[in-house]
Protein backbone atom coordinates (compact mmCIF):
# COMPACT_ATOMS: atom_id res chain seq x y z
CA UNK A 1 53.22 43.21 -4.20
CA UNK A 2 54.44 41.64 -0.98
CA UNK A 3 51.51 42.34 1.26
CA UNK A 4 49.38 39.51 -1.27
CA UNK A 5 46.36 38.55 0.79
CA UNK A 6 45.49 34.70 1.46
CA UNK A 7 42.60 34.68 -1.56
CA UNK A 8 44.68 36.38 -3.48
CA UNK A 9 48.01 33.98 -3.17
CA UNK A 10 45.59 31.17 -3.57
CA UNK A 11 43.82 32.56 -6.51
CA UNK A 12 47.44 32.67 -8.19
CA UNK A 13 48.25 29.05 -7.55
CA UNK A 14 45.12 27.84 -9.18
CA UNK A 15 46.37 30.16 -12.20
CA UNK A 16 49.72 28.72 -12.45
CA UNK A 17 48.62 25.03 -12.00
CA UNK A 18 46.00 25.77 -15.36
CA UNK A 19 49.19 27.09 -17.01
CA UNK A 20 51.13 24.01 -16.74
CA UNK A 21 50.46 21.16 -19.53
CA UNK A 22 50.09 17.49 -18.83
CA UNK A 23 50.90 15.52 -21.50
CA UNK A 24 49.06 12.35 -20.87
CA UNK A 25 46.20 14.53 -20.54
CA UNK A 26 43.31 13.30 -22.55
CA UNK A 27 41.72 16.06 -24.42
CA UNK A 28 38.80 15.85 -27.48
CA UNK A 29 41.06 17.38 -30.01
CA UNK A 30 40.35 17.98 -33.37
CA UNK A 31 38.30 14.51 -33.26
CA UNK A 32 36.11 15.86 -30.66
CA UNK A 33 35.43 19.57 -32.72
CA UNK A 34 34.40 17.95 -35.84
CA UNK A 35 32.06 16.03 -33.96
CA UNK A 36 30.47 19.06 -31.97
CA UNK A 37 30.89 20.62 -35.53
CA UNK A 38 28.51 18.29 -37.28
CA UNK A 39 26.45 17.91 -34.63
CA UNK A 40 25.74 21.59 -34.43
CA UNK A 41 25.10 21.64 -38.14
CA UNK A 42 22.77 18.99 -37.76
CA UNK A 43 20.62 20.59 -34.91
CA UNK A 44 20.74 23.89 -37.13
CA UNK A 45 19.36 21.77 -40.10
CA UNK A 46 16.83 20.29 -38.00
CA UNK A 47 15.64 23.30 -36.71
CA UNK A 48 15.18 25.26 -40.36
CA UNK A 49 13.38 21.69 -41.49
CA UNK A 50 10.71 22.57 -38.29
CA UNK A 51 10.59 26.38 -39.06
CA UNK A 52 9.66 25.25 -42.78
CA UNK A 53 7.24 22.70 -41.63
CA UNK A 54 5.37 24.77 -38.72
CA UNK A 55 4.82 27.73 -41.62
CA UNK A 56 3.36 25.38 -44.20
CA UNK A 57 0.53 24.86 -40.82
CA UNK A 58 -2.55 26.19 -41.05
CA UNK A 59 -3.56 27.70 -37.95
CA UNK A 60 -6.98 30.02 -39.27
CA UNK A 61 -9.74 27.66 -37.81
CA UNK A 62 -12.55 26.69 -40.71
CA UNK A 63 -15.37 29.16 -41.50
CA UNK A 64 -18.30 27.53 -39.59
CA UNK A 65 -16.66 28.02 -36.22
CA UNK A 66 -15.72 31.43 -37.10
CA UNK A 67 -19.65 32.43 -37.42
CA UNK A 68 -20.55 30.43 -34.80
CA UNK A 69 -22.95 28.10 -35.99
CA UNK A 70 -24.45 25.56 -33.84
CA UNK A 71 -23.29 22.71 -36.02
CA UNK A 72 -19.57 24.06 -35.62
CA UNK A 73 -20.08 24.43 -31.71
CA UNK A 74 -21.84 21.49 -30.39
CA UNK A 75 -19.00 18.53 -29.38
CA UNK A 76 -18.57 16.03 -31.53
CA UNK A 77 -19.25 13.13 -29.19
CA UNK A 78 -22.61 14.04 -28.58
CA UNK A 79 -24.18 11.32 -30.30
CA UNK A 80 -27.12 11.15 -27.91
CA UNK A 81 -28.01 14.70 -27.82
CA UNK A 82 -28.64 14.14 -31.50
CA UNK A 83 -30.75 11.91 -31.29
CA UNK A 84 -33.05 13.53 -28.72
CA UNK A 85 -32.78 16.39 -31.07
CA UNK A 86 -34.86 13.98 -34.03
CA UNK A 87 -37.44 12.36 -31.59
């Protein structure tokens, strides 16, 4: 391959200089995987905890709202309307 074209004779130096090892490169190691290791495990955990907790959650509102009574519907802060209801 002699007729190599300027991207393509650069593309091969990048690949030889990620071929070559430096040894007083700092890497994570085996340190570093069982690290990511446990912390993988422990996001996995969490997540089946949060799956087991969001099922156990009711989400079928009560019967009163369902049929639309007016007790159900009215907002509970309405205090005052209340009362002018009674007078």
């Amino acid at each position: 391959m002699p007729d190599m074209s300027a991207s393509a004779s650069l593309a091969m130096s990048h690949l030889v200089t990620l071929a070559e090892v430096d040894k007083d490169k700092v890497t994570p190691g085996v340190l570093g995987f069982i690290v990511f290791a446990v912390m993988a495990l422990a996001v996995w955990g969490l997540m089946k905890s949060m799956t087991r907790h969001m099922n156990r959650v009711d989400f079928d509102e009560p019967a009163a709202r369902r049929t639309g009574s007016d007790d159900a519907t009215e907002p509970a802060s309405s205090g005052a309307a209340e009362k002018k209801k009674q007078s």
